[in-house]
C-alpha atoms as a PDB file:
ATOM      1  CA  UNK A   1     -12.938 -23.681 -34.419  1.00  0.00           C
ATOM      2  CA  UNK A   2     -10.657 -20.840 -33.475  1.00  0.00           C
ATOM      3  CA  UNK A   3      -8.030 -21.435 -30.723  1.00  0.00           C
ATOM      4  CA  UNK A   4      -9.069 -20.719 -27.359  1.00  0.00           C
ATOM      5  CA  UNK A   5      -7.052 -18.145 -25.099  1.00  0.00           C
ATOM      6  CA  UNK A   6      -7.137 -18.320 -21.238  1.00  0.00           C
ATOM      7  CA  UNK A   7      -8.571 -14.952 -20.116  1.00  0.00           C
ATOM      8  CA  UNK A   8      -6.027 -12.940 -18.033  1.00  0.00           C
ATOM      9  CA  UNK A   9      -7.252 -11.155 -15.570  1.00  0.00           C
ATOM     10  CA  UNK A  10      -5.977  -9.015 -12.552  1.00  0.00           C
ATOM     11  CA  UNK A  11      -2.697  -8.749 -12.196  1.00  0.00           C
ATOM     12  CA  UNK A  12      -1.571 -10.709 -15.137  1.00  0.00           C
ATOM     13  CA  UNK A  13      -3.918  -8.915 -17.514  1.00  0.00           C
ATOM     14  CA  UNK A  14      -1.814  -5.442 -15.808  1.00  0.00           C
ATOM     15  CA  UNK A  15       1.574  -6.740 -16.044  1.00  0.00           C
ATOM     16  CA  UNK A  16       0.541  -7.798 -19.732  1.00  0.00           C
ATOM     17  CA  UNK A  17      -0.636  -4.175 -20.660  1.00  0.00           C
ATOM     18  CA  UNK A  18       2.342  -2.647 -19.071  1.00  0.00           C
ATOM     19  CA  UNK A  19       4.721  -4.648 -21.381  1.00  0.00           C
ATOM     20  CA  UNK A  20       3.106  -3.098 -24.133  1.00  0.00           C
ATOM     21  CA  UNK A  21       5.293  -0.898 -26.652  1.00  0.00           C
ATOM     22  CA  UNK A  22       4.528   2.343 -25.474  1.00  0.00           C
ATOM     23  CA  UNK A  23       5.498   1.649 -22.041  1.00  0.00           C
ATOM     24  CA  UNK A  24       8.921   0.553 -20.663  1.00  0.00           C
ATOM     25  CA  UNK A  25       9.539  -2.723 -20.876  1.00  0.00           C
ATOM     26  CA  UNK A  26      10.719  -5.406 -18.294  1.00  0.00           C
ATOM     27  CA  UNK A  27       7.481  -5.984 -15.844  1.00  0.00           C
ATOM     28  CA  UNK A  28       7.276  -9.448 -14.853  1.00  0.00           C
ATOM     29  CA  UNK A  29       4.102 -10.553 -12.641  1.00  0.00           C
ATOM     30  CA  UNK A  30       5.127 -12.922  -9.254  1.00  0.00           C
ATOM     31  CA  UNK A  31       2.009 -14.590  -7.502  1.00  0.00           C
ATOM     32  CA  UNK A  32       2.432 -14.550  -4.054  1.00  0.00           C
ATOM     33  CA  UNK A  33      -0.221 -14.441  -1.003  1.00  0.00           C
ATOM     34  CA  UNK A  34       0.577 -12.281   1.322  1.00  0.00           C
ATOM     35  CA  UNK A  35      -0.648 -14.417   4.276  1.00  0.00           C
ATOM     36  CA  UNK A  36       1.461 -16.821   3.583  1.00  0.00           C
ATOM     37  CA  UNK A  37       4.980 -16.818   4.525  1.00  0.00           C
ATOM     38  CA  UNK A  38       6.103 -19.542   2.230  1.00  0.00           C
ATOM     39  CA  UNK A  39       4.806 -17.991  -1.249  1.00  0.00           C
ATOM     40  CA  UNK A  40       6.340 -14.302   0.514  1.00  0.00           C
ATOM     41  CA  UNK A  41      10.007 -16.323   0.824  1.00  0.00           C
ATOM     42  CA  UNK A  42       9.597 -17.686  -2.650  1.00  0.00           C
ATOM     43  CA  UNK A  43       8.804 -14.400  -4.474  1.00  0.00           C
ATOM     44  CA  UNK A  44      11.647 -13.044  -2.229  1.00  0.00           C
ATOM     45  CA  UNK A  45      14.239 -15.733  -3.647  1.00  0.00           C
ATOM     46  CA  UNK A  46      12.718 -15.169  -6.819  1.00  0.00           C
ATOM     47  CA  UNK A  47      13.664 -11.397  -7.188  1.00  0.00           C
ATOM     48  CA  UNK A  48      16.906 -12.157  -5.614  1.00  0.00           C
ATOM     49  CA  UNK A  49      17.790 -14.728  -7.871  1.00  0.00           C
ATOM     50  CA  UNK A  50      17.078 -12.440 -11.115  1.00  0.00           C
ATOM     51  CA  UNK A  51      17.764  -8.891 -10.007  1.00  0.00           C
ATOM     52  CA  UNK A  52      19.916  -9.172  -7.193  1.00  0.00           C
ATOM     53  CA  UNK A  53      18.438  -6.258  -5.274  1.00  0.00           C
ATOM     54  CA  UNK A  54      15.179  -4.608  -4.481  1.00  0.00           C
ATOM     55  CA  UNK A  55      15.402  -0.826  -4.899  1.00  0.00           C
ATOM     56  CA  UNK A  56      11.106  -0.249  -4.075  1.00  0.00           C
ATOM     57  CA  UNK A  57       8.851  -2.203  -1.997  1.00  0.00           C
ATOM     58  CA  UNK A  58       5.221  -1.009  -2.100  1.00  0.00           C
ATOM     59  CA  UNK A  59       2.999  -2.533   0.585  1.00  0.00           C
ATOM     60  CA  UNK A  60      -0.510  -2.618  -1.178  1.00  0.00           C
ATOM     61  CA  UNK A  61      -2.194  -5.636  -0.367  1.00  0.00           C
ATOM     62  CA  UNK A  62      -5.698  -4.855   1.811  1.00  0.00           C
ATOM     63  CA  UNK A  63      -9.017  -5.871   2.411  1.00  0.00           C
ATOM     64  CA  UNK A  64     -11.530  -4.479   3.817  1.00  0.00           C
ATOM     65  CA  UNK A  65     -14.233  -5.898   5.903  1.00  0.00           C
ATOM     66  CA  UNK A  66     -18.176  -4.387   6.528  1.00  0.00           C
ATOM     67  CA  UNK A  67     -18.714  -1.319   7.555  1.00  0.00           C
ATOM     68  CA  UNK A  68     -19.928  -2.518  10.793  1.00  0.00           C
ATOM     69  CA  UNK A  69     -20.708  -0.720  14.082  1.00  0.00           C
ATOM     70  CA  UNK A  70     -17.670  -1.337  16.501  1.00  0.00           C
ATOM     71  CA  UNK A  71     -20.049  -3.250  18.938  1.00  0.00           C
ATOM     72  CA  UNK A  72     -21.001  -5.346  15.843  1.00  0.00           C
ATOM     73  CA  UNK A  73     -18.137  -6.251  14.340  1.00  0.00           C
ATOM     74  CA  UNK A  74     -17.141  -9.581  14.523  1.00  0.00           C
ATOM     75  CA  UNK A  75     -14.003 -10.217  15.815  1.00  0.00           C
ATOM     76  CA  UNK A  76     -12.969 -12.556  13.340  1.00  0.00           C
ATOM     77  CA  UNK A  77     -13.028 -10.036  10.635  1.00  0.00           C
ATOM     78  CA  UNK A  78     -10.878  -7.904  12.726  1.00  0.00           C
ATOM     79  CA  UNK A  79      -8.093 -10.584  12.601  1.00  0.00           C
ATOM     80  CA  UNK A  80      -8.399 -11.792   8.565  1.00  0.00           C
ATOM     81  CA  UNK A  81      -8.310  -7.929   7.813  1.00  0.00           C
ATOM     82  CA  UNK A  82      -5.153  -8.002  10.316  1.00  0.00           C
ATOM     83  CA  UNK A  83      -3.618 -10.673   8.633  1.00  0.00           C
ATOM     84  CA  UNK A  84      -3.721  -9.187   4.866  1.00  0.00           C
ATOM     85  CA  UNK A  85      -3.455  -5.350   5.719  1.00  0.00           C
ATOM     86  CA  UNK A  86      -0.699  -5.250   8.767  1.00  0.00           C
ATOM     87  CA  UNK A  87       0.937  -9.106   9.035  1.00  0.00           C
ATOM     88  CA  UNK A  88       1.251  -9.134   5.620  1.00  0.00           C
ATOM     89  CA  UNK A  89       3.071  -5.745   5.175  1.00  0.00           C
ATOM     90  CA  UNK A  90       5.608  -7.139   7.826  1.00  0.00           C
ATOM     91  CA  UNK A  91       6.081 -10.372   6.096  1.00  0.00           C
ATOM     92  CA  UNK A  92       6.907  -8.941   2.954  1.00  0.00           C
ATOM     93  CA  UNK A  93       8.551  -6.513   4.556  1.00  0.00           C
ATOM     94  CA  UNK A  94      11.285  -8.844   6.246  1.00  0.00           C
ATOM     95  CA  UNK A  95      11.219 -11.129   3.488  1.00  0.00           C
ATOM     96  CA  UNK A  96      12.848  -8.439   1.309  1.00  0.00           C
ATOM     97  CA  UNK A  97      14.330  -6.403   3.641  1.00  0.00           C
ATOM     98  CA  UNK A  98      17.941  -8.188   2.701  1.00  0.00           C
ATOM     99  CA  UNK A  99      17.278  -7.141  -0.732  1.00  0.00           C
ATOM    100  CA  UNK A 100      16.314  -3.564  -0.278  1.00  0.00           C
ATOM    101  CA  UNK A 101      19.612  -3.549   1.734  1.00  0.00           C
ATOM    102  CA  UNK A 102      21.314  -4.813  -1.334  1.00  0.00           C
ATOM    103  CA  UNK A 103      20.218  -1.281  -2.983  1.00  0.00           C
ATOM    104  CA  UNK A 104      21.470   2.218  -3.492  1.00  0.00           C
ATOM    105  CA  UNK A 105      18.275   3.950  -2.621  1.00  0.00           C
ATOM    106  CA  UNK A 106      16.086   1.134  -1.054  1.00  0.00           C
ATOM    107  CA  UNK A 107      12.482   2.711  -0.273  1.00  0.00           C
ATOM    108  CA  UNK A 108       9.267   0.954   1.280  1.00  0.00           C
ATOM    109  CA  UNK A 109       5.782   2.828   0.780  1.00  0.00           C
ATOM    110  CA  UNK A 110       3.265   1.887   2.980  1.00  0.00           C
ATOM    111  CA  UNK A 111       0.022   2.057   1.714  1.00  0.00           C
ATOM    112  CA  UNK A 112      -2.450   4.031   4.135  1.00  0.00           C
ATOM    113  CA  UNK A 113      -5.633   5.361   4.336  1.00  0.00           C
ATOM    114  CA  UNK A 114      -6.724   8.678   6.267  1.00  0.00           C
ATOM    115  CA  UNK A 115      -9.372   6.514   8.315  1.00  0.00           C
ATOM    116  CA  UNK A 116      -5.779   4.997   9.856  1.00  0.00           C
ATOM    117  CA  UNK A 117      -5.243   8.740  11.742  1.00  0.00           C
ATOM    118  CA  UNK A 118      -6.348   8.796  15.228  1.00  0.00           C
ATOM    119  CA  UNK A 119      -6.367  12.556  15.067  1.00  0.00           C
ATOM    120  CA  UNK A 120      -8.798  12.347  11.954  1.00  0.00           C
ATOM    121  CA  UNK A 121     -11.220  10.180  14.027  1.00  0.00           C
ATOM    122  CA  UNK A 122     -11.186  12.107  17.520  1.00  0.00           C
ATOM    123  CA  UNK A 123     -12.180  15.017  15.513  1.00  0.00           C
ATOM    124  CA  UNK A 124     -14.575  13.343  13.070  1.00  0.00           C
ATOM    125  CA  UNK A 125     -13.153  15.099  10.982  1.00  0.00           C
ATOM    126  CA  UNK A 126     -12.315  14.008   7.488  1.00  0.00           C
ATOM    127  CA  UNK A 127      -9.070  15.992   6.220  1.00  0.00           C
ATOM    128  CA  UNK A 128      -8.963  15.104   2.546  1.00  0.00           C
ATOM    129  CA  UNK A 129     -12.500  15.846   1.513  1.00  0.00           C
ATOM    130  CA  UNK A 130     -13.165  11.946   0.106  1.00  0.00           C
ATOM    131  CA  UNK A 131     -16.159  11.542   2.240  1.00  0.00           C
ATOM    132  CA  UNK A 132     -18.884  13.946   0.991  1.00  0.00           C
ATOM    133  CA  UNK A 133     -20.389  14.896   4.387  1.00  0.00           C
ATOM    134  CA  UNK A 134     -16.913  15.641   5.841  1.00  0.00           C
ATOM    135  CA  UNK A 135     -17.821  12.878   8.403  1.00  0.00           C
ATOM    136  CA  UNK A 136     -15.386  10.434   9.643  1.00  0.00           C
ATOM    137  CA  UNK A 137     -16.375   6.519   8.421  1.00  0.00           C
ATOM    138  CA  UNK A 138     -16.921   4.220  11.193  1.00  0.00           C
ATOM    139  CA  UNK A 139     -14.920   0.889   9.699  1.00  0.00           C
ATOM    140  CA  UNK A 140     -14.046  -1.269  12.625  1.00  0.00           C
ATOM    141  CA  UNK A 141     -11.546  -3.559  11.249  1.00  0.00           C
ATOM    142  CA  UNK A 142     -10.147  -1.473   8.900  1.00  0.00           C
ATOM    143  CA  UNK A 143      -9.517   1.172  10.324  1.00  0.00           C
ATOM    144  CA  UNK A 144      -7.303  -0.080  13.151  1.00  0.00           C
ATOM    145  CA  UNK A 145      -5.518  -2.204  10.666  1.00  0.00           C
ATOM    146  CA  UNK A 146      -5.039   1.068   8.509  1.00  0.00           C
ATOM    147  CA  UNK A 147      -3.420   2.625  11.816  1.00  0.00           C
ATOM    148  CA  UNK A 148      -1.554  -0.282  12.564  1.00  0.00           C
ATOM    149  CA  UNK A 149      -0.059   0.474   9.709  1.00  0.00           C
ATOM    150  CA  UNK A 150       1.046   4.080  10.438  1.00  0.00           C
ATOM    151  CA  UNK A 151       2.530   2.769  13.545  1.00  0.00           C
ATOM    152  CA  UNK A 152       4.857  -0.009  11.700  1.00  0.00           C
ATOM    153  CA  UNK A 153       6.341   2.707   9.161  1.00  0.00           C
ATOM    154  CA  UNK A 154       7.482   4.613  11.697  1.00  0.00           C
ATOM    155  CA  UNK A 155       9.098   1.890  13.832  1.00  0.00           C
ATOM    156  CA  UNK A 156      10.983   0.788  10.596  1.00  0.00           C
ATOM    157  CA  UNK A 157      11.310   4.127   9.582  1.00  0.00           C
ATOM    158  CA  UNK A 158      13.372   4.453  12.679  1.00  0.00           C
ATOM    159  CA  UNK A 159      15.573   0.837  12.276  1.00  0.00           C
ATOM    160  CA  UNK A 160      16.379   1.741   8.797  1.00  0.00           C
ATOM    161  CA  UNK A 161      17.204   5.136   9.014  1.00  0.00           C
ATOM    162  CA  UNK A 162      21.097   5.100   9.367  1.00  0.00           C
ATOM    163  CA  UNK A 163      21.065   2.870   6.540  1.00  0.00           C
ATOM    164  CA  UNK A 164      19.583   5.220   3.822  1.00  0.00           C
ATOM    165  CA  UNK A 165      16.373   3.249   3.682  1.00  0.00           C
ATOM    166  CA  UNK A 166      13.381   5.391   3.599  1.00  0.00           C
ATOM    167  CA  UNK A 167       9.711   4.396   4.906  1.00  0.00           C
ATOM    168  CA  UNK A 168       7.116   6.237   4.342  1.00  0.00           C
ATOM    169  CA  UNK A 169       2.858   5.998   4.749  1.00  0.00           C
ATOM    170  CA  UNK A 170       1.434   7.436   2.241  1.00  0.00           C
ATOM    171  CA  UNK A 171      -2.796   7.258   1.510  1.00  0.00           C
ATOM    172  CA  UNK A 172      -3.704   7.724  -2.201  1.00  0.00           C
ATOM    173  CA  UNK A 173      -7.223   8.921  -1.241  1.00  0.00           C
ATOM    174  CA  UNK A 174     -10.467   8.255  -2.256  1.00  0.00           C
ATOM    175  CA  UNK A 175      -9.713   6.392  -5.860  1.00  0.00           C
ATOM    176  CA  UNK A 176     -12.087   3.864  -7.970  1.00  0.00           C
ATOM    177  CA  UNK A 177     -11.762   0.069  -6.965  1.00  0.00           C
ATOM    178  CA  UNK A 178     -13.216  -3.128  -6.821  1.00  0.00           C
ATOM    179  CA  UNK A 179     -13.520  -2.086  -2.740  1.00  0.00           C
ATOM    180  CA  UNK A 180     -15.655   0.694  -3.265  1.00  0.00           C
ATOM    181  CA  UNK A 181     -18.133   0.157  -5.976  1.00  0.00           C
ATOM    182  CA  UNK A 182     -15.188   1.955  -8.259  1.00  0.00           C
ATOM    183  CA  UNK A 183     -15.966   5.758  -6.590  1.00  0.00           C
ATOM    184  CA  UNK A 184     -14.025   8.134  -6.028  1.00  0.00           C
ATOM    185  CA  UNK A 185     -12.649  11.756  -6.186  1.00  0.00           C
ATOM    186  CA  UNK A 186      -9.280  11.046  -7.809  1.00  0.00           C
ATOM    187  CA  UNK A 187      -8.538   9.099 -10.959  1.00  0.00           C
ATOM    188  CA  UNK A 188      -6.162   6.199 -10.183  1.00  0.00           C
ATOM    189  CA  UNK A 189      -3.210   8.455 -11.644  1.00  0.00           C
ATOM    190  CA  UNK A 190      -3.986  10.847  -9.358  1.00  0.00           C
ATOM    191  CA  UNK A 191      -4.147   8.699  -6.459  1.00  0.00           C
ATOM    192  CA  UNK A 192      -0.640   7.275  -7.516  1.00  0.00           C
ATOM    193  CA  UNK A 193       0.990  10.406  -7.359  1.00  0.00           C
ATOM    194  CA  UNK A 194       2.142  10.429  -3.743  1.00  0.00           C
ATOM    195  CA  UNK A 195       3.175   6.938  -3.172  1.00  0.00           C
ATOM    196  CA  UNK A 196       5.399   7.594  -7.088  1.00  0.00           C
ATOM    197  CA  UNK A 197       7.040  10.520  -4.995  1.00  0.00           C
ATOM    198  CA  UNK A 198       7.904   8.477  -1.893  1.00  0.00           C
ATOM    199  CA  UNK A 199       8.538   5.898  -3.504  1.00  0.00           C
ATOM    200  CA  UNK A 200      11.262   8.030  -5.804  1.00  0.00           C
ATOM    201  CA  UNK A 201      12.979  10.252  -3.104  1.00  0.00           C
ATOM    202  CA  UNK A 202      16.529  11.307  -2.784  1.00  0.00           C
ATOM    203  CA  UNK A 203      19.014  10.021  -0.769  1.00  0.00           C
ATOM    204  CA  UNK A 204      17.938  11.865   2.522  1.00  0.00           C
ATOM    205  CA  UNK A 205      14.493  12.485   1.384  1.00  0.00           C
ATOM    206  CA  UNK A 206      11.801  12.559   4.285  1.00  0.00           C
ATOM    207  CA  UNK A 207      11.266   9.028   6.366  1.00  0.00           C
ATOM    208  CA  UNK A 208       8.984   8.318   8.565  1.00  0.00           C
ATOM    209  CA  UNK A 209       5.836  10.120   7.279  1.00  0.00           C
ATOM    210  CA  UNK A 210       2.058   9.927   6.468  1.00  0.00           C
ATOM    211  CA  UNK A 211       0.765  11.711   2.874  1.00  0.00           C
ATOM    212  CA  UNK A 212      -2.055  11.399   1.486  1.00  0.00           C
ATOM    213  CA  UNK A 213      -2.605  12.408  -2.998  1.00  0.00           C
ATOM    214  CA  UNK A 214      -4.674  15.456  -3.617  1.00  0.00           C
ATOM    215  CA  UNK A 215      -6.249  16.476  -6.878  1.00  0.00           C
ATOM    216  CA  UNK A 216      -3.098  19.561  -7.338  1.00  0.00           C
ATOM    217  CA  UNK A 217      -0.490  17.142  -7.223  1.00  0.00           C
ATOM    218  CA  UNK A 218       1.017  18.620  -4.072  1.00  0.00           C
ATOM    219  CA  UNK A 219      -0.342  16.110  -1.940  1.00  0.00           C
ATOM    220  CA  UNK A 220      -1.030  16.551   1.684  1.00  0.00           C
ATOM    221  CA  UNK A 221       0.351  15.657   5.028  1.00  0.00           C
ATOM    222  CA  UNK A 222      -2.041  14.353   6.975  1.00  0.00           C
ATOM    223  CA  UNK A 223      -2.203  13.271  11.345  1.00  0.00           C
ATOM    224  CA  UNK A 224      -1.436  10.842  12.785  1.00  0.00           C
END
């Protein structure tokens, strides 16, 4: 009988692919769970401990609940969604913050969503075409985590400003993932091109904003 592997999945399996010769080396993969503080301290001391610094944080971490009428929307799935998608950007958040400071050009992208502008849903208006019929979704829980979200980038994107850090929302659209059934209108490189740019600004690049990707590459500022 052959040796058996473990299967690596997730992740692993992508920090294993991008180690692969044709793409720079040096990714390492650190479990952590975002919802709880003592795994976010460890993978804090962690980087510390072999880099010394964090230059990019990316807040990506989200769930999403049903897509259930506000009046039927169980208020317990309002506050698990809460606890991945907006507790668990500010625990991260803090936990490195010391790091980032560490840095020459620290940088924290927020991942958003455009169901997160208020704007967006007063008008029912969709601005980035992802939803076919140009309607607005209706996702509860989601949706107010996704503009709890705006509202914490721009209240560190104020207490970090004088020190060079830049925070920035950005939304990569509509892209294929285990959340959706894997639709979309962007490919996941698409979708990644936004948060690569904010996450890659200049010293006195733009702070405090909310992007979403577009299918040119330009990307798109979107409401609040």
């Amino acid at each position: 009988m052959g040796r058996r592997h473990r299967r690596r999945t997730g992740p692993a399996l992508a920090a294993d692919r991008l180690r692969q010769p044709h793409h720079r080396p040096g990714f390492r993969f650190i479990r952590l769970d975002v919802t709880d503080e003592a795994t976010v301290a460890l993978a804090a001391e962690h980087i510390g401990r072999e880099s010394g610094r964090l230059d990019v944080l990316v807040n990506n971490a989200g769930i999403s609940r049903p897509w259930d009428l506000p009046s039927e929307t169980a208020v317990e799935d309002v506050q698990d969604t809460f606890d991945t998608n907006v507790f668990g950007y500010i625990r991260v958040t803090n936990a490195t913050l010391p790091l980032l400071r560490r840095s020459d050009a620290g940088r924290i992208v927020n991942i958003s969503s455009v169901i997160g502008s208020l704007t967006a849903a007063a008008e029912n208006h969709d601005p980035t075409g992802a939803f076919p019929d140009g309607q607005f979704p209706v996702i509860l829980s989601h949706s107010m985590s996704k503009a709890a979200v705006n509202s914490l980038t721009v209240m560190y994107a104020n207490e970090l400003r004088a020190e060079g850090i830049l925070v920035n929302a950005v939304s990569p659209n509509w892209v294929p993932t285990d959340a959706n059934g894997h639709s979309g209108i962007l490919t996941p490189e698409q979708g990644a091109r936004m948060p690569v740019r904010m996450a890659t600004l200049p010293d006195g690049g733009p702070t405090g904003t909310f992007t979403c990707s577009d299918a040119t590459g330009d990307g798109l500022t979107l409401p609040w």
